[in-house]
N, C-alpha and C. Protein backbone atom coordinates (compact mmCIF):
# COMPACT_ATOMS: atom_id res chain seq x y z
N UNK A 1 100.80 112.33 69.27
CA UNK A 1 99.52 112.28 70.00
C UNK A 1 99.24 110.84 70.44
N UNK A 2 99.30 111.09 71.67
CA UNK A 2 98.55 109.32 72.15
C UNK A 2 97.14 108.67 71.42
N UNK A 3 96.98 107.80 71.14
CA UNK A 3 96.18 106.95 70.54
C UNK A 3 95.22 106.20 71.77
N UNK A 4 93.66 106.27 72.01
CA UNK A 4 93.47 105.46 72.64
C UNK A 4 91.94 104.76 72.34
N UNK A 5 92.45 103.62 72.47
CA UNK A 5 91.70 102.46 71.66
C UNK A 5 90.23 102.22 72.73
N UNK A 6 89.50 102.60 71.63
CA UNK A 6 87.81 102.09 72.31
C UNK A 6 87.58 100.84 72.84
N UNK A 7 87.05 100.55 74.38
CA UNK A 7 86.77 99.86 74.83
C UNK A 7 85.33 99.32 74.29
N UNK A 8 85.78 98.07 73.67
CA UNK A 8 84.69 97.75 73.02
C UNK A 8 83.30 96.41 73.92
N UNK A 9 81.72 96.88 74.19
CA UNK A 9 81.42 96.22 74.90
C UNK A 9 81.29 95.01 74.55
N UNK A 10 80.88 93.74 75.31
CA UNK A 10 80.94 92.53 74.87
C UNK A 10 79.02 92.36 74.21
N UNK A 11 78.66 91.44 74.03
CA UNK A 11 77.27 91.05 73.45
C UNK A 11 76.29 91.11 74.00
N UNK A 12 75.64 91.38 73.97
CA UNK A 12 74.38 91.72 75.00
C UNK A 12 73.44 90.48 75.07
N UNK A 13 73.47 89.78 76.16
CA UNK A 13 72.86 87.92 76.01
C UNK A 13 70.95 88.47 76.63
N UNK A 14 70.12 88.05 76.01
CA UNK A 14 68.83 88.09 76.48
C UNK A 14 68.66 87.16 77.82
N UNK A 15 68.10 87.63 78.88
CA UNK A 15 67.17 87.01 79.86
C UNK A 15 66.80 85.59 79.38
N UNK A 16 67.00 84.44 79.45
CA UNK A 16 65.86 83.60 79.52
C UNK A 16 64.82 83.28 80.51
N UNK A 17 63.65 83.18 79.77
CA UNK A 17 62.50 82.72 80.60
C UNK A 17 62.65 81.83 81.46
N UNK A 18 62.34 82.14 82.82
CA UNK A 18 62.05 80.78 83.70
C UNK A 18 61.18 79.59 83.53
N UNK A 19 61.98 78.79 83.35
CA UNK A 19 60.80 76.90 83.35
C UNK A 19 60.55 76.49 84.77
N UNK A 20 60.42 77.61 85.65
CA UNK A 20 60.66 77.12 87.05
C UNK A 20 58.96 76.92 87.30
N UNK A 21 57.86 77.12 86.20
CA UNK A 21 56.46 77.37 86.85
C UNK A 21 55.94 78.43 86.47
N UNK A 22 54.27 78.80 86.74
CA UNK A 22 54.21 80.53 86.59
C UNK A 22 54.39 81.12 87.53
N UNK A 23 54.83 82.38 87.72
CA UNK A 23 55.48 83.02 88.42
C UNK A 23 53.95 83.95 89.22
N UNK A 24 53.53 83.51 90.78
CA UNK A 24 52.61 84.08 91.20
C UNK A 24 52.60 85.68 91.08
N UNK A 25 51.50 86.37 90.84
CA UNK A 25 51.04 87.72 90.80
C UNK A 25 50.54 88.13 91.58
N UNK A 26 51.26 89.49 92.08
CA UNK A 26 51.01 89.92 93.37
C UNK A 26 50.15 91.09 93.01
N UNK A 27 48.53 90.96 93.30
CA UNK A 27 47.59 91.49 92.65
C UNK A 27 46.75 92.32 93.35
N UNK A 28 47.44 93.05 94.87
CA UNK A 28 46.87 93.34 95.86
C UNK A 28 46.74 95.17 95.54
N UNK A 29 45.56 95.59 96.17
CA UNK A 29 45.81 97.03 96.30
C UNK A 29 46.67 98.01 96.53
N UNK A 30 47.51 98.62 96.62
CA UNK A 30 48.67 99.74 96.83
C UNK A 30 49.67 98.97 97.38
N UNK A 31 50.46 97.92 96.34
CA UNK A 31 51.50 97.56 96.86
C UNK A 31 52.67 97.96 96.95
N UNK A 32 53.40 98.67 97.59
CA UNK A 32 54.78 99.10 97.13
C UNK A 32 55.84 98.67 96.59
N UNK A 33 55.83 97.57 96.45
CA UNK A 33 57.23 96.75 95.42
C UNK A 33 56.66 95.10 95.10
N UNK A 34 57.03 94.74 94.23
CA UNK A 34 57.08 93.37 94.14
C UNK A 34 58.31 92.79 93.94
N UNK A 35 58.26 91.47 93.72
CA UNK A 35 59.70 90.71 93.88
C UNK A 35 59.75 89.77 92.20
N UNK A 36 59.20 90.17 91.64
CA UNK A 36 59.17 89.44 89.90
C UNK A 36 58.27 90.37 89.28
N UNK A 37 59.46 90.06 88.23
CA UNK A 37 59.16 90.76 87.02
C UNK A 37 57.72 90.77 85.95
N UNK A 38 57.43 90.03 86.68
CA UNK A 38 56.02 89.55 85.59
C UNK A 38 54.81 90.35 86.48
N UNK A 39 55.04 90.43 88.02
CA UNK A 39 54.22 91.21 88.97
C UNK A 39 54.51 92.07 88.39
N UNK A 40 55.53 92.55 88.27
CA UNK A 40 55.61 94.13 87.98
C UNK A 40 55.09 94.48 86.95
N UNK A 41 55.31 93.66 85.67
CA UNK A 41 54.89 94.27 84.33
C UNK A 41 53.07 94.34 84.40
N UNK A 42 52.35 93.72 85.48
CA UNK A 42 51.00 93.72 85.60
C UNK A 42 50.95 94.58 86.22
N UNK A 43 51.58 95.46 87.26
CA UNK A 43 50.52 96.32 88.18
C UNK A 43 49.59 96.87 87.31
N UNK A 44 49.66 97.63 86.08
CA UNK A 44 48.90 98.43 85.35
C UNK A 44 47.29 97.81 85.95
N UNK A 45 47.37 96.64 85.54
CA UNK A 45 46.45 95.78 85.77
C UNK A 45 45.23 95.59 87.13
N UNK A 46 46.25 96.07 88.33
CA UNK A 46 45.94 96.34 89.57
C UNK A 46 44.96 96.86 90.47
N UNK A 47 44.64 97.37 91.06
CA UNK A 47 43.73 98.16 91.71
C UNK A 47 43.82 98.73 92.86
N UNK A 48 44.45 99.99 92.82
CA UNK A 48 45.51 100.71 94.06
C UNK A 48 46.63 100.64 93.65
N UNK A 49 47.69 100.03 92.87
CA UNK A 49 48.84 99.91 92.66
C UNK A 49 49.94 101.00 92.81
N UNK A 50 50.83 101.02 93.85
CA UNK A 50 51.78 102.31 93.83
C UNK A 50 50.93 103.53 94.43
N UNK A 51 50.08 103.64 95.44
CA UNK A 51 49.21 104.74 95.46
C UNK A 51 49.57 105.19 96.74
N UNK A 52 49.10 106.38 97.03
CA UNK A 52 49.18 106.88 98.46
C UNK A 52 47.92 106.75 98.58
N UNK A 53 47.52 107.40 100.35
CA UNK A 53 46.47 106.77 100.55
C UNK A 53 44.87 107.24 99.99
N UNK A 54 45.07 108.37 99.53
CA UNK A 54 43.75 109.18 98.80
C UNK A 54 43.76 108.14 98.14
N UNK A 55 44.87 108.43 96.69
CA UNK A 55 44.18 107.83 95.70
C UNK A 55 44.05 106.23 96.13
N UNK A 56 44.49 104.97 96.79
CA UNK A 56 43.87 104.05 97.53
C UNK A 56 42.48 103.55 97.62
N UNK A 57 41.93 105.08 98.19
CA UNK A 57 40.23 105.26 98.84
C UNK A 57 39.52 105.65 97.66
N UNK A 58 40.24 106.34 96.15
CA UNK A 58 39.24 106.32 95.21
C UNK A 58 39.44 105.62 94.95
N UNK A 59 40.45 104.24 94.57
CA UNK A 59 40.37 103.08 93.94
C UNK A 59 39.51 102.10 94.72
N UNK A 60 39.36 102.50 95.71
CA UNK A 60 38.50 101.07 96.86
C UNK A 60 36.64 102.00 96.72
N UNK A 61 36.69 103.13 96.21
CA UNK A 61 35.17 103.56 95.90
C UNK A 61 34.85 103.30 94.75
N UNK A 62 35.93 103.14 93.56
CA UNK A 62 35.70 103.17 92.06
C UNK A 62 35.29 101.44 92.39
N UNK A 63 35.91 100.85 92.74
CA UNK A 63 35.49 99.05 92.98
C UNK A 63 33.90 98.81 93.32
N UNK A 64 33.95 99.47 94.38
CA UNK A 64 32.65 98.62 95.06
C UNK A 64 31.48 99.32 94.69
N UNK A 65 31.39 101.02 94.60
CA UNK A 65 30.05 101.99 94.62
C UNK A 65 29.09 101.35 92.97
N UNK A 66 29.87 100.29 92.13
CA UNK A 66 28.82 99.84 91.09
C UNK A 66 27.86 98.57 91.49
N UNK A 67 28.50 97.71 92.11
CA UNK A 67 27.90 97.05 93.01
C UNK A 67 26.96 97.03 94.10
N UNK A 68 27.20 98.38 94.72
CA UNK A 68 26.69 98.74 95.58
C UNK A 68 25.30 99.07 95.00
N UNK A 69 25.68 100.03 94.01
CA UNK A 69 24.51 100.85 93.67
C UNK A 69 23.42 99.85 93.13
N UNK A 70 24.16 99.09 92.74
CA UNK A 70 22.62 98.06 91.89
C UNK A 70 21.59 97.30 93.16
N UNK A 71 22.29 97.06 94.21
CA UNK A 71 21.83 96.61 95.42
C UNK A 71 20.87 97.72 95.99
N UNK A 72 21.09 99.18 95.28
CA UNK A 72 20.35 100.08 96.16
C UNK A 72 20.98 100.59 97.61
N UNK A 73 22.33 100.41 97.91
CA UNK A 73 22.99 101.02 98.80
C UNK A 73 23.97 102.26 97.66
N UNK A 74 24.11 103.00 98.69
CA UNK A 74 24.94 104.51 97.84
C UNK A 74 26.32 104.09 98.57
N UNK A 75 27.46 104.43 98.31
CA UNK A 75 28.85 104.55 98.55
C UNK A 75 29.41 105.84 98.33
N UNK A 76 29.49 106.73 99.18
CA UNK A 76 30.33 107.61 99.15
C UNK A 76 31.12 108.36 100.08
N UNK A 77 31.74 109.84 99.76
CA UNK A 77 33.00 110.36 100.83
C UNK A 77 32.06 110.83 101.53
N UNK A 78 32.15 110.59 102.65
CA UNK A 78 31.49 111.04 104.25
C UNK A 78 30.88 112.92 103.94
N UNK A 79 29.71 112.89 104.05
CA UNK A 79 28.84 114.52 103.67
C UNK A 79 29.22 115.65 104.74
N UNK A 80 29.56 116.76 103.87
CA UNK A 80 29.87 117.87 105.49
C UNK A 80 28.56 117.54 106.15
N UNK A 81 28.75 117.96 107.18
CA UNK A 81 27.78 117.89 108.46
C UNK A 81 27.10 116.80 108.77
N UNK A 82 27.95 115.38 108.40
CA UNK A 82 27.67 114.37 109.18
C UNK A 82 27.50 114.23 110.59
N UNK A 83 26.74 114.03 111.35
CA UNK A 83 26.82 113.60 112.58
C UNK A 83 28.10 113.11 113.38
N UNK A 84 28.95 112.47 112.32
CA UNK A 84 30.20 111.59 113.03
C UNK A 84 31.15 112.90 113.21
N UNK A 85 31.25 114.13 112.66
CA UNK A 85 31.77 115.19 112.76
C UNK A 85 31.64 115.69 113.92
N UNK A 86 30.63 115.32 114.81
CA UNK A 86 30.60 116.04 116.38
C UNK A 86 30.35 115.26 117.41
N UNK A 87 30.91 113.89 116.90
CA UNK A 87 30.60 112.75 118.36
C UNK A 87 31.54 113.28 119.04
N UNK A 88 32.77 113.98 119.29
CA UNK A 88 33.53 114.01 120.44
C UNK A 88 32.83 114.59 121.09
N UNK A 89 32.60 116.13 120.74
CA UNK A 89 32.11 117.82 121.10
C UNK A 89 31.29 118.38 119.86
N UNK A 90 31.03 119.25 120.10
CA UNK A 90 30.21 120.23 119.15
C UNK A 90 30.90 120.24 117.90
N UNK A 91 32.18 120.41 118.20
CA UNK A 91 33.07 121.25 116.89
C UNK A 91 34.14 119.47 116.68
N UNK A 92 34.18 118.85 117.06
CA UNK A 92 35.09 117.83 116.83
C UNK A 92 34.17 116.40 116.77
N UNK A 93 34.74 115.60 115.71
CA UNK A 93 34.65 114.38 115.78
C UNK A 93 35.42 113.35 114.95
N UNK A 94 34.92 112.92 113.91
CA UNK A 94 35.53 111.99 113.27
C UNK A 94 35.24 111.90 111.36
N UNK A 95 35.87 111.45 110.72
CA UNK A 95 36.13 111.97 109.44
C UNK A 95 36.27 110.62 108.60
N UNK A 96 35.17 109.41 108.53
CA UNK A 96 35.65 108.54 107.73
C UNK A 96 35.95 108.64 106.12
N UNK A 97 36.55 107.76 105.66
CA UNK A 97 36.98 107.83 104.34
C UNK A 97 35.61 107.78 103.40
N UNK A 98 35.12 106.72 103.38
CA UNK A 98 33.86 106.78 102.72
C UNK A 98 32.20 105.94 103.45
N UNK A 99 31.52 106.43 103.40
CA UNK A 99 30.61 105.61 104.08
C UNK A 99 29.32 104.66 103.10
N UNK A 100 28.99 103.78 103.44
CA UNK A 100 27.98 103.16 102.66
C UNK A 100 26.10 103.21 102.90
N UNK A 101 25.55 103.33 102.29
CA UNK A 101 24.37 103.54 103.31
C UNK A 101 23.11 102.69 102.50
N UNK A 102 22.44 101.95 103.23
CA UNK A 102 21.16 101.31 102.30
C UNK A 102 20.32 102.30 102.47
N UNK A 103 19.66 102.53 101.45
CA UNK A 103 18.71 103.63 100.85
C UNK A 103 17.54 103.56 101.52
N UNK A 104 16.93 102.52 101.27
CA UNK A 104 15.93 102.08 101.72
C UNK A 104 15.68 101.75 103.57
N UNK A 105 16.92 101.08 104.27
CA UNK A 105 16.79 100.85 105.55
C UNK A 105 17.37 102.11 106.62
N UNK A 106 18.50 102.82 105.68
CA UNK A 106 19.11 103.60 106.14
C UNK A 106 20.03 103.25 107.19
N UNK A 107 20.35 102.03 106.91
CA UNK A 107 21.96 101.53 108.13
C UNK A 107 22.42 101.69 107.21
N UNK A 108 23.92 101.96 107.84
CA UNK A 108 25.46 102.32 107.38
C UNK A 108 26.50 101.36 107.63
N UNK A 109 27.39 102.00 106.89
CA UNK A 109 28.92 101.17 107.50
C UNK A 109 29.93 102.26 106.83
N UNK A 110 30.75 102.63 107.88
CA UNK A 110 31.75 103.75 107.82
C UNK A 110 32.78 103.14 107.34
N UNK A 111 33.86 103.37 106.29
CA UNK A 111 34.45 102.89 106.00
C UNK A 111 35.93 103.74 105.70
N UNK A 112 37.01 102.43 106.30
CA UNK A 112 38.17 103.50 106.30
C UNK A 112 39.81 102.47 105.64
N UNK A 113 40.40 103.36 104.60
CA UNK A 113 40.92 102.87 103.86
C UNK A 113 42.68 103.14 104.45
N UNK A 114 43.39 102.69 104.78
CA UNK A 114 44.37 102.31 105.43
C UNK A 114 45.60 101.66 104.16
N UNK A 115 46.81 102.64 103.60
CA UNK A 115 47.39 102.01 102.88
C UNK A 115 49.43 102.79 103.20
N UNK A 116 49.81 101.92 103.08
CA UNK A 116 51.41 102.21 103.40
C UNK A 116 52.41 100.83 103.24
N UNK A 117 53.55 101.14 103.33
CA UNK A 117 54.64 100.20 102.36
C UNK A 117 54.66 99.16 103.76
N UNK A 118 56.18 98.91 103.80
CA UNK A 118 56.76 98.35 104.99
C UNK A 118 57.08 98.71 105.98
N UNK A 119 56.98 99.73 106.38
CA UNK A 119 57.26 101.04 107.79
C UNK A 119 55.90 102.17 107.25
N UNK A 120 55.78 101.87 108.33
CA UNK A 120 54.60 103.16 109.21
C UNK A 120 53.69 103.02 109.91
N UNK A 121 52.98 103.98 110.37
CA UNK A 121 51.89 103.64 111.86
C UNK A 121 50.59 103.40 111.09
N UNK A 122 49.78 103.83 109.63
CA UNK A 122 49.12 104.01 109.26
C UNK A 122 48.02 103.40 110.06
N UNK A 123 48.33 102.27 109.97
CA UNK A 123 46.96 100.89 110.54
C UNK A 123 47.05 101.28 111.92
N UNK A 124 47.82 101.77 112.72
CA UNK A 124 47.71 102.28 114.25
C UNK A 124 46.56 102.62 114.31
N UNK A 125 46.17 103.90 113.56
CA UNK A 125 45.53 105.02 113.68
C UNK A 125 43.80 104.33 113.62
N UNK A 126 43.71 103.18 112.99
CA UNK A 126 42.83 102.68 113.18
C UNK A 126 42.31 102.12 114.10
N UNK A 127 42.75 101.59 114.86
CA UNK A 127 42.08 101.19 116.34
C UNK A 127 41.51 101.71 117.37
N UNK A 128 41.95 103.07 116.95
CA UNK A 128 40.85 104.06 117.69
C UNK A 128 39.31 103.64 117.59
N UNK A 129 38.97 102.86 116.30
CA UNK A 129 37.77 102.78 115.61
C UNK A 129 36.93 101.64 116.62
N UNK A 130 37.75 100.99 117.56
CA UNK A 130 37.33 99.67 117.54
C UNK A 130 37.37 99.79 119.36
N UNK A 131 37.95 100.25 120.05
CA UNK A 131 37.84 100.01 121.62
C UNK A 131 36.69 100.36 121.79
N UNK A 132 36.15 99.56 123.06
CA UNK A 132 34.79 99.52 123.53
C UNK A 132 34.18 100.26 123.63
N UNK A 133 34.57 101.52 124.22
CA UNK A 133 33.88 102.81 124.62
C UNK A 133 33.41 103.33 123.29
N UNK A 134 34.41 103.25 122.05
CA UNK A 134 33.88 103.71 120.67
C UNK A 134 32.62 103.37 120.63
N UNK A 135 32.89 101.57 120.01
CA UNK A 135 31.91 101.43 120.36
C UNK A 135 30.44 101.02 120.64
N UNK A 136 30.64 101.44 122.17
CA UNK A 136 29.38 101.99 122.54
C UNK A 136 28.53 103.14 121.96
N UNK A 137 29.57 103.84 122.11
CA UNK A 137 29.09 105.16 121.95
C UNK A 137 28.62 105.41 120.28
N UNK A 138 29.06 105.07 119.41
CA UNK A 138 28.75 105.12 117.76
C UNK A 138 27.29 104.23 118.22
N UNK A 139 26.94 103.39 118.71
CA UNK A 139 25.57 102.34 119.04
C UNK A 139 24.75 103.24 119.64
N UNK A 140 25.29 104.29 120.35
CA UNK A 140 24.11 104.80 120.95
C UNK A 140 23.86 106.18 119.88
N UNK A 141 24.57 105.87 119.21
CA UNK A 141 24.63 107.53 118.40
C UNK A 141 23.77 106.97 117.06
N UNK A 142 24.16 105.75 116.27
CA UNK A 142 23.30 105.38 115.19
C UNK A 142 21.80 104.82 115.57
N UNK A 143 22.21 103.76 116.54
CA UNK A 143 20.74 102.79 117.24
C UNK A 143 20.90 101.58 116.60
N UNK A 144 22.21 101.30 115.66
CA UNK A 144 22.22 100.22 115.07
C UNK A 144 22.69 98.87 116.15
N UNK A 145 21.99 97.89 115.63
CA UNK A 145 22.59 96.93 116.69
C UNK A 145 24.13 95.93 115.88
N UNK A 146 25.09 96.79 115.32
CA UNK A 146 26.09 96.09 114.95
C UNK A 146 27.21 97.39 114.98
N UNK A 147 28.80 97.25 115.18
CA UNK A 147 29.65 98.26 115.05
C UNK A 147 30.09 98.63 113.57
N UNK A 148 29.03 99.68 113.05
CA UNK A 148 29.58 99.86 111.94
C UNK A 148 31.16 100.44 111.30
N UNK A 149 31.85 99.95 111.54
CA UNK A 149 33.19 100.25 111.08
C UNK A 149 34.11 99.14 109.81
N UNK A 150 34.51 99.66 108.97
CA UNK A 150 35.48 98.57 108.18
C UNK A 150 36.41 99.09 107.67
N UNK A 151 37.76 98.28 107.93
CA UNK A 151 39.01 99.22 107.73
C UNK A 151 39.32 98.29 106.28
N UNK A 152 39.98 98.94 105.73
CA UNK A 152 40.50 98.28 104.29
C UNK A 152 41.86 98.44 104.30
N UNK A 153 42.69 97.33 104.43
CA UNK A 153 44.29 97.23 104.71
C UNK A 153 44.75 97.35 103.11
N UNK A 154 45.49 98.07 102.50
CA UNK A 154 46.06 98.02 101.10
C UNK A 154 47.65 97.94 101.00
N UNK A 155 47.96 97.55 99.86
CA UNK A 155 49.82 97.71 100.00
C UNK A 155 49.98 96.68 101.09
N UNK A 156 51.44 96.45 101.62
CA UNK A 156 52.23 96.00 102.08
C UNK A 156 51.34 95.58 103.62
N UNK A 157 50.29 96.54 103.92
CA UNK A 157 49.67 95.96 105.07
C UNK A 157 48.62 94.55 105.36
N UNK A 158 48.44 94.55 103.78
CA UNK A 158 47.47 93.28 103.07
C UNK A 158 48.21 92.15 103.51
N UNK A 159 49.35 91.85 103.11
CA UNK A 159 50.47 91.28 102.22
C UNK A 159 51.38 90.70 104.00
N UNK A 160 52.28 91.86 104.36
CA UNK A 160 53.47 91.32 105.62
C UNK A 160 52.70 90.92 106.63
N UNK A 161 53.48 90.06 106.96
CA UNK A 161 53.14 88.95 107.92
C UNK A 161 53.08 89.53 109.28
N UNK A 162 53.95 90.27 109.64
CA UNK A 162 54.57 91.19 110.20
C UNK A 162 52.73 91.80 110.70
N UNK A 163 52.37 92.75 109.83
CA UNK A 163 51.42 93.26 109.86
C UNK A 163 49.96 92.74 110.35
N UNK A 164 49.94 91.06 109.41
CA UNK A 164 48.98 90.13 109.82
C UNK A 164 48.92 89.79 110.94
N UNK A 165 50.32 89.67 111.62
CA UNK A 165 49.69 89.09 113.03
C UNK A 165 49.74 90.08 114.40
N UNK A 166 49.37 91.34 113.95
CA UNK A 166 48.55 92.47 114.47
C UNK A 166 47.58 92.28 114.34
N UNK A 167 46.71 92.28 112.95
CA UNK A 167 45.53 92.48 112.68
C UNK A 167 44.71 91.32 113.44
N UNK A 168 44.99 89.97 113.33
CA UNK A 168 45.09 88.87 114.20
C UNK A 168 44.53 89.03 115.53
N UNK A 169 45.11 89.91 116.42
CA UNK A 169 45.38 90.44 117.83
C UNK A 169 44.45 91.20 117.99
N UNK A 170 44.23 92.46 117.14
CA UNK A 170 44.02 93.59 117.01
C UNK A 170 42.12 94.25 116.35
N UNK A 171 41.78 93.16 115.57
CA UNK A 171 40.37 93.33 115.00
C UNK A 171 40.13 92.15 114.68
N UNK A 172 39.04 91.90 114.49
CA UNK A 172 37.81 91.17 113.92
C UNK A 172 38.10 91.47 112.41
N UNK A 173 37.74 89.76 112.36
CA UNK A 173 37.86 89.33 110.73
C UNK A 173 36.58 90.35 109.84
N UNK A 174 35.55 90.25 110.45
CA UNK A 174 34.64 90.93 109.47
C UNK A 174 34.75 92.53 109.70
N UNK A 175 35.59 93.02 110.28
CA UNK A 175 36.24 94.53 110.25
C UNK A 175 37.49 94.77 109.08
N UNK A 176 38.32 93.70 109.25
CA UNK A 176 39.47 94.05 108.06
C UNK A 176 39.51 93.70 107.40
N UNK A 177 39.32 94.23 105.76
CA UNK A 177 39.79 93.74 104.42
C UNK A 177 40.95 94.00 104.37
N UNK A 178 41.61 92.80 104.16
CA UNK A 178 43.15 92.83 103.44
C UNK A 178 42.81 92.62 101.72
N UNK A 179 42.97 93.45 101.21
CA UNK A 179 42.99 94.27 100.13
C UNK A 179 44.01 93.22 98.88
N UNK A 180 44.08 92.16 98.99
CA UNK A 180 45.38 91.58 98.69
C UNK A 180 44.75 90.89 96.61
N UNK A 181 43.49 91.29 96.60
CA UNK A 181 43.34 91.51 94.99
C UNK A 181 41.61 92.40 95.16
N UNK A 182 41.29 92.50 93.54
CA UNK A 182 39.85 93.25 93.72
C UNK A 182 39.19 92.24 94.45
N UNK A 183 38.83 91.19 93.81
CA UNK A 183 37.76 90.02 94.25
C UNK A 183 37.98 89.92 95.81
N UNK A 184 38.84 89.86 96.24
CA UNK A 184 38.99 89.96 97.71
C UNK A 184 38.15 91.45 98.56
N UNK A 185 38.40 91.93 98.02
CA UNK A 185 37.52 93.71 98.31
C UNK A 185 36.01 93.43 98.06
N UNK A 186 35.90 92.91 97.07
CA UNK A 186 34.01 92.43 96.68
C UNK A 186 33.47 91.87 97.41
N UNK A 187 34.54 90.41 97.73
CA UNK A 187 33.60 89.60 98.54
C UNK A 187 33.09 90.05 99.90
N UNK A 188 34.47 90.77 100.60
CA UNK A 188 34.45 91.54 101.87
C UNK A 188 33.13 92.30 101.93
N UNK A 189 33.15 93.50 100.74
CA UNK A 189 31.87 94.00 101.02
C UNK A 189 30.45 93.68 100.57
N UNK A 190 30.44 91.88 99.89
CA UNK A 190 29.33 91.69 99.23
C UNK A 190 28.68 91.23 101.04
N UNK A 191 29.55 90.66 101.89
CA UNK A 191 29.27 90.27 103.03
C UNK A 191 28.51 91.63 103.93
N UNK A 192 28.92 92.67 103.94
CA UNK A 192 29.36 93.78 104.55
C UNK A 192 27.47 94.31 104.15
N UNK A 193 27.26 94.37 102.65
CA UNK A 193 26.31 94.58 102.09
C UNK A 193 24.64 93.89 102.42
N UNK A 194 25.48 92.79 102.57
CA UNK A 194 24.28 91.90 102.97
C UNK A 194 23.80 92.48 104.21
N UNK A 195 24.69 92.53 105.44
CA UNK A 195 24.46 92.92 106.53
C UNK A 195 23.20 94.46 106.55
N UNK A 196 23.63 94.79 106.13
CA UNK A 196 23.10 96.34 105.75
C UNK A 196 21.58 95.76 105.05
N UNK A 197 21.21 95.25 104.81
CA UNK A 197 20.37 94.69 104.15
C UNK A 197 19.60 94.01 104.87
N UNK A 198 19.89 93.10 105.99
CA UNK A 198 19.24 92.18 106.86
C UNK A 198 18.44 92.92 107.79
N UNK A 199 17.50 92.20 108.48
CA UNK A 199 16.71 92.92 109.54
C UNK A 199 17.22 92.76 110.93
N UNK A 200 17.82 93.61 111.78
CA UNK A 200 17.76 92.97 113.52
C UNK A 200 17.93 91.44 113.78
N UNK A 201 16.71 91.24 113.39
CA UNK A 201 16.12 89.76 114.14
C UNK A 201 17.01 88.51 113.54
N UNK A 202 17.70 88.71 111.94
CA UNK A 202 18.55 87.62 110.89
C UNK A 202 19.12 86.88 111.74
């Protein structure tokens, strides 16, 4: 009988730690990959992390609607028989992700949560929100004198450069949150909040 001798493996050497610095954390909403290991072992940590785009829009409502609420504005998913449901036609209109509303003044801000890796149209689909004729027409439909719309970029759209210098081109700074940690999402809508809050005339 042939004899055959176990290939025996060699030692198993540990990783050493890098002395190169700390290693930045990529702390942004629905990111699809990171590039270090120490990012990675935090997503847990995250807010959106690895998400499609639903869960995204409950992580960007679970953030802000406590904040909100103490201010006395409500945050939530857009109510059947919103109005924005029949700006096209009777039976058609529009479907934001979540909307914000001050209680007391009753201005809004429609809000729409936008999340995908390194390939896809996702953020396309948003600019519908923003050509002129929109709008107009959302101004003549609320009476507000500002375009209530805010898109929330998450994942890889926060983040590629690629992406940034669309958004650049493409919208107004106080329209897009790039999503690229929580505190970045707060401040966006502590701004966003205020607005909603101010009178006309500010």
């Amino acid at each position: 009988m042939e004899t055959v001798t176990p290939v025996q493996a060699g030692p198993v050497v540990a990783a050493k730690p890098s002395t190169e610095g700390p290693v930045e954390q990529d702390v942004h909403l629905g990111q699809e990959k990171s590039t270090s290991s120490q990012a990675q072992s935090c997503k847990s940590k995250q807010v959106g992390h690895d998400t499609d785009g639903r869960r995204a829009e409950s992580e960007v409502l679970a953030l802000i609607k406590g904040p909100a609420a103490r201010r006395g504005i409500l945050v939530s998913k857009q109510p059947k028989g919103h109005y924005l449901k029949s700006i096209y036609s009777a039976k058609r209109g529009i479907v934001f992700d979540l909307i914000a509303q001050d209680i007391a003044s009753g201005r809004e801000l429609f809000i729409e949560v936008k999340n995908q890796g390194v390939r896809g149209n996702a953020h396309e689909r948003a600019y519908k929100h923003y050509t002129p004729l929109f709008q107009k027409k959302l101004r003549e439909k609320t009476g507000l004198d500002y375009h209530p719309v805010a898109t929330v970029m998450c994942g890889n759209l926060a983040t590629d450069k690629h992406y940034q210098d669309q958004f650049e081109v493409m919208l107004e700074p106080e329209h897009c949150c790039l999503a690229t940690s929580p505190e970045a999402v707060l401040e966006f809508f502590t701004v966003w909040f205020d607005k909603l809050q101010s009178d006309s005339s500010d």
